[in-house]
C-alpha atoms as a PDB file:
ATOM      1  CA  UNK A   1      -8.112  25.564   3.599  1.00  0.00           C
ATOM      2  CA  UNK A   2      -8.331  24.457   7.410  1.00  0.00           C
ATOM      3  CA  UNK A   3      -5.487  21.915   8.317  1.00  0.00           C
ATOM      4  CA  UNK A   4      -6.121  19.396  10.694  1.00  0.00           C
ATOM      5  CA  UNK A   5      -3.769  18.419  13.520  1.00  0.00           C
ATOM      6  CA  UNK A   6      -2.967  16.082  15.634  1.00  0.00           C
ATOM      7  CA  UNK A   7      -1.246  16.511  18.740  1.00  0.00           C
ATOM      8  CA  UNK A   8      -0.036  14.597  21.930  1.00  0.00           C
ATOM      9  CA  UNK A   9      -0.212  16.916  25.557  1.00  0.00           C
ATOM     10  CA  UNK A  10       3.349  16.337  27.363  1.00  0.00           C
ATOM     11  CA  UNK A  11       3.714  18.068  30.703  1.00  0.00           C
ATOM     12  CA  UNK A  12       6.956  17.503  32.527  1.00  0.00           C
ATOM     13  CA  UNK A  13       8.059  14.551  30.320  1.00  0.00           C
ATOM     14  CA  UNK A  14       5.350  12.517  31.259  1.00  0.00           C
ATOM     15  CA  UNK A  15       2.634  12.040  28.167  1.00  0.00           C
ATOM     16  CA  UNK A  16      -1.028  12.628  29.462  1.00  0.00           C
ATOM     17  CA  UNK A  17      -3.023  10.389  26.848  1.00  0.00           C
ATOM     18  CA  UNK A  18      -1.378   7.785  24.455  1.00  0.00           C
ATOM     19  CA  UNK A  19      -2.010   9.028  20.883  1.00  0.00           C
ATOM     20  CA  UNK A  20      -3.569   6.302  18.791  1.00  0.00           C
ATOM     21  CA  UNK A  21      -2.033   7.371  15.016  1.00  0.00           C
ATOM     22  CA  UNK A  22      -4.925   5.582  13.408  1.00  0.00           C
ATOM     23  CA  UNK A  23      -7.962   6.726  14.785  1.00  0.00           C
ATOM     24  CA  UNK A  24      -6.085  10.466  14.717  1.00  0.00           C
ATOM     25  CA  UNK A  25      -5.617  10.168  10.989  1.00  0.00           C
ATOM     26  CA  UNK A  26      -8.725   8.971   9.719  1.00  0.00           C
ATOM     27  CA  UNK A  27     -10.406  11.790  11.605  1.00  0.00           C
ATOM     28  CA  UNK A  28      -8.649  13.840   7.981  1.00  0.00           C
ATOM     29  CA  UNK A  29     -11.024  13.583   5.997  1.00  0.00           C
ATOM     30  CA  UNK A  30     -10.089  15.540   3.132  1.00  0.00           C
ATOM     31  CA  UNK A  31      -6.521  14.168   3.031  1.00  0.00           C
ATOM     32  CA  UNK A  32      -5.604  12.888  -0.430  1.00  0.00           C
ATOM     33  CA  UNK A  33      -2.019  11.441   0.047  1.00  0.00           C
ATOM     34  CA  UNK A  34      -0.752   9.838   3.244  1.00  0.00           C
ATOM     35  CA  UNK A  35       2.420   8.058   3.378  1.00  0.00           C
ATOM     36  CA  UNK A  36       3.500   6.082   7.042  1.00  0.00           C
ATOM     37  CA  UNK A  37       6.353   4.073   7.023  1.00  0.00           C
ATOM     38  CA  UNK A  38       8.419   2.288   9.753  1.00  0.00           C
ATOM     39  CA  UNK A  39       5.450   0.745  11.139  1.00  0.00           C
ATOM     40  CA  UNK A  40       6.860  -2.680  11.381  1.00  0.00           C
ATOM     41  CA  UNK A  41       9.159  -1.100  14.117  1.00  0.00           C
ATOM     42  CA  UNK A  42       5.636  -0.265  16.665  1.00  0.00           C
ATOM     43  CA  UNK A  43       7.063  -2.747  19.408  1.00  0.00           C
ATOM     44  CA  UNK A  44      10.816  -0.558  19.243  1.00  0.00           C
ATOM     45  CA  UNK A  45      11.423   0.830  22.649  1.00  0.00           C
ATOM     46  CA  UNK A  46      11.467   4.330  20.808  1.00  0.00           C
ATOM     47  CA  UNK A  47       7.388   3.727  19.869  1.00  0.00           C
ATOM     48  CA  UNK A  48       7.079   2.224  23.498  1.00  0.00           C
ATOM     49  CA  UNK A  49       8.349   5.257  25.028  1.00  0.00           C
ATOM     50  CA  UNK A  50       6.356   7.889  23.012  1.00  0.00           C
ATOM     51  CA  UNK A  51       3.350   6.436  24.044  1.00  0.00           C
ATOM     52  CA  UNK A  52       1.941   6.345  20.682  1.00  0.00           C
ATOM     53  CA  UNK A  53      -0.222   3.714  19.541  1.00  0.00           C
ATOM     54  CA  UNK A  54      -0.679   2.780  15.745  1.00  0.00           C
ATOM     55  CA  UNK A  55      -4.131   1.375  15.956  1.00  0.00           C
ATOM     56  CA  UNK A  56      -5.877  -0.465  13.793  1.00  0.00           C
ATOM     57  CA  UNK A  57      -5.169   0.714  10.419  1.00  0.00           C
ATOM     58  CA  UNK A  58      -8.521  -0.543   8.980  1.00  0.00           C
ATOM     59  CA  UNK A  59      -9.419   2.814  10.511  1.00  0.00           C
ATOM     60  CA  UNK A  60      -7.882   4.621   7.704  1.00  0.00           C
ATOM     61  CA  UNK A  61     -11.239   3.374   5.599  1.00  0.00           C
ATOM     62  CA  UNK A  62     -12.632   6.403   6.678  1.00  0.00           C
ATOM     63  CA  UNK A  63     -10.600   8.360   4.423  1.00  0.00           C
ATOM     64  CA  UNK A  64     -12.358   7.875   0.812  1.00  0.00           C
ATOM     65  CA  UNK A  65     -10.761  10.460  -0.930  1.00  0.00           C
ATOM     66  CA  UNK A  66      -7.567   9.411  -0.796  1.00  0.00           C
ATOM     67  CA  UNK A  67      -5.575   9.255  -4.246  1.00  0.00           C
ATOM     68  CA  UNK A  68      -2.085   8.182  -3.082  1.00  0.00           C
ATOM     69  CA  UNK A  69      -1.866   5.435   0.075  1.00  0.00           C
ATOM     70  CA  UNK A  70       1.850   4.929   1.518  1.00  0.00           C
ATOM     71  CA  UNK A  71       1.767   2.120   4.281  1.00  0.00           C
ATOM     72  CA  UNK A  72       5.778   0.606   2.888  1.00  0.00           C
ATOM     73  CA  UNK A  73       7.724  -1.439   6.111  1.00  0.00           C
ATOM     74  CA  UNK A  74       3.807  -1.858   7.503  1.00  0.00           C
ATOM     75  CA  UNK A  75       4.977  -4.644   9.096  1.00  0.00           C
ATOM     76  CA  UNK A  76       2.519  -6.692  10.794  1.00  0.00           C
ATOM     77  CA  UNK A  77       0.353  -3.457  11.116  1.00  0.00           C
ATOM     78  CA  UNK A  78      -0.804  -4.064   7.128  1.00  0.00           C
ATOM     79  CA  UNK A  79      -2.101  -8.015   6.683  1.00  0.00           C
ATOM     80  CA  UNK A  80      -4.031  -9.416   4.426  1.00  0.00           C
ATOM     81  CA  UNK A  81      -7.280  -7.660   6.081  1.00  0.00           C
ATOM     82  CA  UNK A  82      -6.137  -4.934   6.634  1.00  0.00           C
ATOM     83  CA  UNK A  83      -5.379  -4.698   2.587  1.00  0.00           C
ATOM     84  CA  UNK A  84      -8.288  -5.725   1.533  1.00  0.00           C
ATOM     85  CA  UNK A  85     -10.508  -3.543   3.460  1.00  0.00           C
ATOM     86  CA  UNK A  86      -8.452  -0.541   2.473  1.00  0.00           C
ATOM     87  CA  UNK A  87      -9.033  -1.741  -1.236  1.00  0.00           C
ATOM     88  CA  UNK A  88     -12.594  -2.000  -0.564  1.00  0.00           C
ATOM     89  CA  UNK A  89     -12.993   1.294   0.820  1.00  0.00           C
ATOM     90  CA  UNK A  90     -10.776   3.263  -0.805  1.00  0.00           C
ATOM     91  CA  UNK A  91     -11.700   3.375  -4.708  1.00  0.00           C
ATOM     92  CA  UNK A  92     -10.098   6.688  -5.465  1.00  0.00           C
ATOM     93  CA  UNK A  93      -6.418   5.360  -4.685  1.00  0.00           C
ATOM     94  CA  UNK A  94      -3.929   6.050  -7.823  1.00  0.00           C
ATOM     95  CA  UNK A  95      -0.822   4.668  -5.958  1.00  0.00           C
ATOM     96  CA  UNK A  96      -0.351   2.135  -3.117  1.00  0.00           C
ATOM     97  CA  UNK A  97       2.504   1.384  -1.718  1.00  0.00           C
ATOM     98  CA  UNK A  98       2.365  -1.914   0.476  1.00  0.00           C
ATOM     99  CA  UNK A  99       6.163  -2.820   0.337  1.00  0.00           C
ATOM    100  CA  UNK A 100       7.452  -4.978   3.375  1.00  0.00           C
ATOM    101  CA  UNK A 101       3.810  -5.280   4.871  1.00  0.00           C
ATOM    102  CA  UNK A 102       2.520  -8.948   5.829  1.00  0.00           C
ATOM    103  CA  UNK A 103       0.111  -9.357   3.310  1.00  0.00           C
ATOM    104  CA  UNK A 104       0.779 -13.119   3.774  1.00  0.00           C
ATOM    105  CA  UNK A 105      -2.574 -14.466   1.837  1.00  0.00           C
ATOM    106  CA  UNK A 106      -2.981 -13.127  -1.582  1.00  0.00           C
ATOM    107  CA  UNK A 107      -7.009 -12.631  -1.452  1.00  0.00           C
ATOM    108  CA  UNK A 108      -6.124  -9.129  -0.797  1.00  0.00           C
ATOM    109  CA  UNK A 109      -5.212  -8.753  -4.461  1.00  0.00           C
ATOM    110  CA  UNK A 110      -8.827  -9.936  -5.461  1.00  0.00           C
ATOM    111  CA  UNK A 111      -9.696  -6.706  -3.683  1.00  0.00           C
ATOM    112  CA  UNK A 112      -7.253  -4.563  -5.160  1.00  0.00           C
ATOM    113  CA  UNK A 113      -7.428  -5.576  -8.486  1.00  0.00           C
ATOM    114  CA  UNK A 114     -10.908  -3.851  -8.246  1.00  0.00           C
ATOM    115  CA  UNK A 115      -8.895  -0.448  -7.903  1.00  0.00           C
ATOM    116  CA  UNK A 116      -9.744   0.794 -11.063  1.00  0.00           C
ATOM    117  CA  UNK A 117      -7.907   4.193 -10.908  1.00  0.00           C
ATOM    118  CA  UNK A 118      -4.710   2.411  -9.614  1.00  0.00           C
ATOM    119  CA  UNK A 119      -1.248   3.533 -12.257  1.00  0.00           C
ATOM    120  CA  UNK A 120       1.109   2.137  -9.108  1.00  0.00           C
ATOM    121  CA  UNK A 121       1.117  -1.136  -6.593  1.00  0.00           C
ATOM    122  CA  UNK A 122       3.729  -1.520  -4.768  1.00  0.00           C
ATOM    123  CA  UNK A 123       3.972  -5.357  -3.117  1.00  0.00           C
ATOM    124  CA  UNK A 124       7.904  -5.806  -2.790  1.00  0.00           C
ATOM    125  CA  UNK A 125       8.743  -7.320   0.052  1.00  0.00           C
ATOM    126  CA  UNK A 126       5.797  -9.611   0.753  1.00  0.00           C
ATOM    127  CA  UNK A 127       6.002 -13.352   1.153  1.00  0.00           C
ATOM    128  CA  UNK A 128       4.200 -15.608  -0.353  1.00  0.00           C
ATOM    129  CA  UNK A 129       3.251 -13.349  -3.817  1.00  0.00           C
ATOM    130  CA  UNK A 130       2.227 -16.173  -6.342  1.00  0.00           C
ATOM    131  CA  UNK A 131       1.827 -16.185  -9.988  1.00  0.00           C
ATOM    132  CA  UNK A 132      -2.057 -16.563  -9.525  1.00  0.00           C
ATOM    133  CA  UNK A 133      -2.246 -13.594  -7.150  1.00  0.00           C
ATOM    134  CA  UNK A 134      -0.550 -11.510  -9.107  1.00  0.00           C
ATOM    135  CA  UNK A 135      -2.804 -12.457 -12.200  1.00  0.00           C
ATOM    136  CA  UNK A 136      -5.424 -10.487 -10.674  1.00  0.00           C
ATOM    137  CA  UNK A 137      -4.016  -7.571 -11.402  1.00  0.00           C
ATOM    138  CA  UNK A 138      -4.679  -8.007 -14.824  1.00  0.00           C
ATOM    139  CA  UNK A 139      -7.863  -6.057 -14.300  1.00  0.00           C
ATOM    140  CA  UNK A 140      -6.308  -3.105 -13.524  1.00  0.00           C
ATOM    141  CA  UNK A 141      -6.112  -0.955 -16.753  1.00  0.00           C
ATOM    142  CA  UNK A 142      -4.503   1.865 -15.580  1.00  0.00           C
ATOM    143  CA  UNK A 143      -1.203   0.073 -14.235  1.00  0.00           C
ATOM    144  CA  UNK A 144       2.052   1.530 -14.904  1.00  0.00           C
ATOM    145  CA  UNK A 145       3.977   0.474 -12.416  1.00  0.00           C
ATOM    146  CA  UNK A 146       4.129  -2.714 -10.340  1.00  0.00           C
ATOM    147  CA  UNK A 147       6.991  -3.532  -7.754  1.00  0.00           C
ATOM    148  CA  UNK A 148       7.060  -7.203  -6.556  1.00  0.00           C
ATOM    149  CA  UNK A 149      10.032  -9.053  -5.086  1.00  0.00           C
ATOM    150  CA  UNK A 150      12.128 -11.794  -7.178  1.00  0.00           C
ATOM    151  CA  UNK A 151      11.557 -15.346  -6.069  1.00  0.00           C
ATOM    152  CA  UNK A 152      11.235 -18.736  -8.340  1.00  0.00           C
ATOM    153  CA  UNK A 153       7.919 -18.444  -9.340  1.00  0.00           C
ATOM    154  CA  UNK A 154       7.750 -14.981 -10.044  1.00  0.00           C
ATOM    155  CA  UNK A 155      10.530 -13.376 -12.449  1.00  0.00           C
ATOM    156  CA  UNK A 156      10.907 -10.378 -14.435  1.00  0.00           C
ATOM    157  CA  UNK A 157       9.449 -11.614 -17.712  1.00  0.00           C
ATOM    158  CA  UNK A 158       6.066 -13.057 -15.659  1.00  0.00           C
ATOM    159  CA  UNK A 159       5.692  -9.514 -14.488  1.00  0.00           C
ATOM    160  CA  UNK A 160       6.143  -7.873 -17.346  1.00  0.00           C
ATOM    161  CA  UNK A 161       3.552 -10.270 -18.614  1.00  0.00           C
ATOM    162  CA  UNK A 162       1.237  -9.121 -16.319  1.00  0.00           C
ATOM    163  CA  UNK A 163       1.517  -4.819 -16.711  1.00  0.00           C
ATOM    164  CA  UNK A 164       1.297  -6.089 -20.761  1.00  0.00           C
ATOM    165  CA  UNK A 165      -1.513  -7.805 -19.996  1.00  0.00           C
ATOM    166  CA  UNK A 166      -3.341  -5.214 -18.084  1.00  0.00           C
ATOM    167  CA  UNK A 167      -2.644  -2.722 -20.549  1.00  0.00           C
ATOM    168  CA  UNK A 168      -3.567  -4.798 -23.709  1.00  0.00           C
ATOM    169  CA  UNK A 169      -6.997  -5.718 -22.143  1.00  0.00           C
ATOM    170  CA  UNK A 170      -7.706  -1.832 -20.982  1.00  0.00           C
ATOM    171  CA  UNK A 171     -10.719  -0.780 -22.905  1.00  0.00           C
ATOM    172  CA  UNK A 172      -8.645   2.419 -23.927  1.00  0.00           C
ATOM    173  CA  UNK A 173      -6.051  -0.379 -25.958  1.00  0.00           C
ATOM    174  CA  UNK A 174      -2.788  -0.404 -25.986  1.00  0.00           C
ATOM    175  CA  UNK A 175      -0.561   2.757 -24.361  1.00  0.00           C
ATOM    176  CA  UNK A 176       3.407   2.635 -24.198  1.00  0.00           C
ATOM    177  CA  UNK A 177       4.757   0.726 -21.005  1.00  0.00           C
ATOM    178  CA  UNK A 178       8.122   2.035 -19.256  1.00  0.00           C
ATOM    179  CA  UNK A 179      11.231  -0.026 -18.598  1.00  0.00           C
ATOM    180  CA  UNK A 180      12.080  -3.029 -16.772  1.00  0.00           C
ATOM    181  CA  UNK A 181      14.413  -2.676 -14.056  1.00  0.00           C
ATOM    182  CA  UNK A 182      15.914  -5.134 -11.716  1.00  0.00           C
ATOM    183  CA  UNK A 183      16.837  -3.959  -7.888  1.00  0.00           C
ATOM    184  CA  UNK A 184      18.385  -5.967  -5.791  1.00  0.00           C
ATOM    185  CA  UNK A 185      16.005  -9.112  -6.469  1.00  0.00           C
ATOM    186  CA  UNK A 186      13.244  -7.086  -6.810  1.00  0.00           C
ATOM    187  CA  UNK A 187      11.506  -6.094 -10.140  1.00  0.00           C
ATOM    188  CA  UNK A 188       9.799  -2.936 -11.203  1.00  0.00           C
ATOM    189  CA  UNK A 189       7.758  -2.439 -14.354  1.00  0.00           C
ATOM    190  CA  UNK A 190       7.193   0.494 -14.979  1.00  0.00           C
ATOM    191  CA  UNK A 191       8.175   4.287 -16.384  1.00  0.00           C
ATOM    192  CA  UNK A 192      11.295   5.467 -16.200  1.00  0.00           C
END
């Protein structure tokens, strides 16, 4: 197949054009797993100097093919919007990882709970994750793994709730669930 690249023209140390890593990757259209992290580090003097931009990452809507999404330490590059117009483009994702983004308001989960192929949601490291955003996952059948952070309304038993949930109510009935393990105040459900 062809591969598509990306590249930024440096002559003499000086960078011609500022490379805007959002609008490059969504120009891949036939990509099917794309993992960026670090993105909550964009206003680092290492990013400054580069001269590379991250964009808006809404454009990554473009790609609709994609199975596995990877946007962990998004920083404030992946909010709430952002989320939920990934989830509303994107209905092929399998596994999305949105660890340490700012996700902030917990509509996004509405959207993503309408991810029907999703097995893996990763949301550790979010503020504000509530017991009634996370009961919107319920919908998602295929779940098999959920990562959330500890706090006091959400512990390891209420999310372990939830992945039962999910899988009781799949129209497929019930399949085996994994383990629950604990990291460092933050729970995974999931297989081991």
């Amino acid at each position: 197949g062809h591969e598509q690249h990306a590249a930024v023209g440096v002559r003499g140390g000086r960078q011609q054009v500022a490379l805007n890593i959002s609008a490059s990757i969504a120009g891949l259209t036939r990509l099917h797993s794309l993992h960026v992290s670090g993105l909550d580090n964009v206003n680092s003097s290492s990013w400054r100097a580069s001269g590379v931009v991250v964009g808006n990452v809404r454009a990554l809507t473009a790609l609709t093919g994609l199975a596995h999404l990877g946007l962990a330490r998004g920083g404030a590059c992946v909010d709430a919007f952002a989320a939920t117009a990934l989830a509303y483009s994107l209905k092929q994702l399998r596994r999305l990882d949105l660890a340490e983004c700012e996700l902030r308001a917990m509509s996004c989960l509405a959207a993503i709970a309408d991810l029907r192929q999703l097995s893996y949601l990763g949301l550790e490291g979010n503020a504000g994750i509530t017991r009634q955003g996370l009961m919107l996952l319920t919908r998602l059948s295929r779940l098999q793994s959920l990562s959330v952070a500890a706090c006091d309304e959400v512990t390891a038993a209420f999310v372990d709730d939830v992945v039962l949930y999910a899988a009781w109510s799949s129209s497929s009935g019930w399949r085996p669930l994994g383990m629950v393990y604990a990291f460092s105040n933050s729970f995974h459900i999931g297989d081991s």
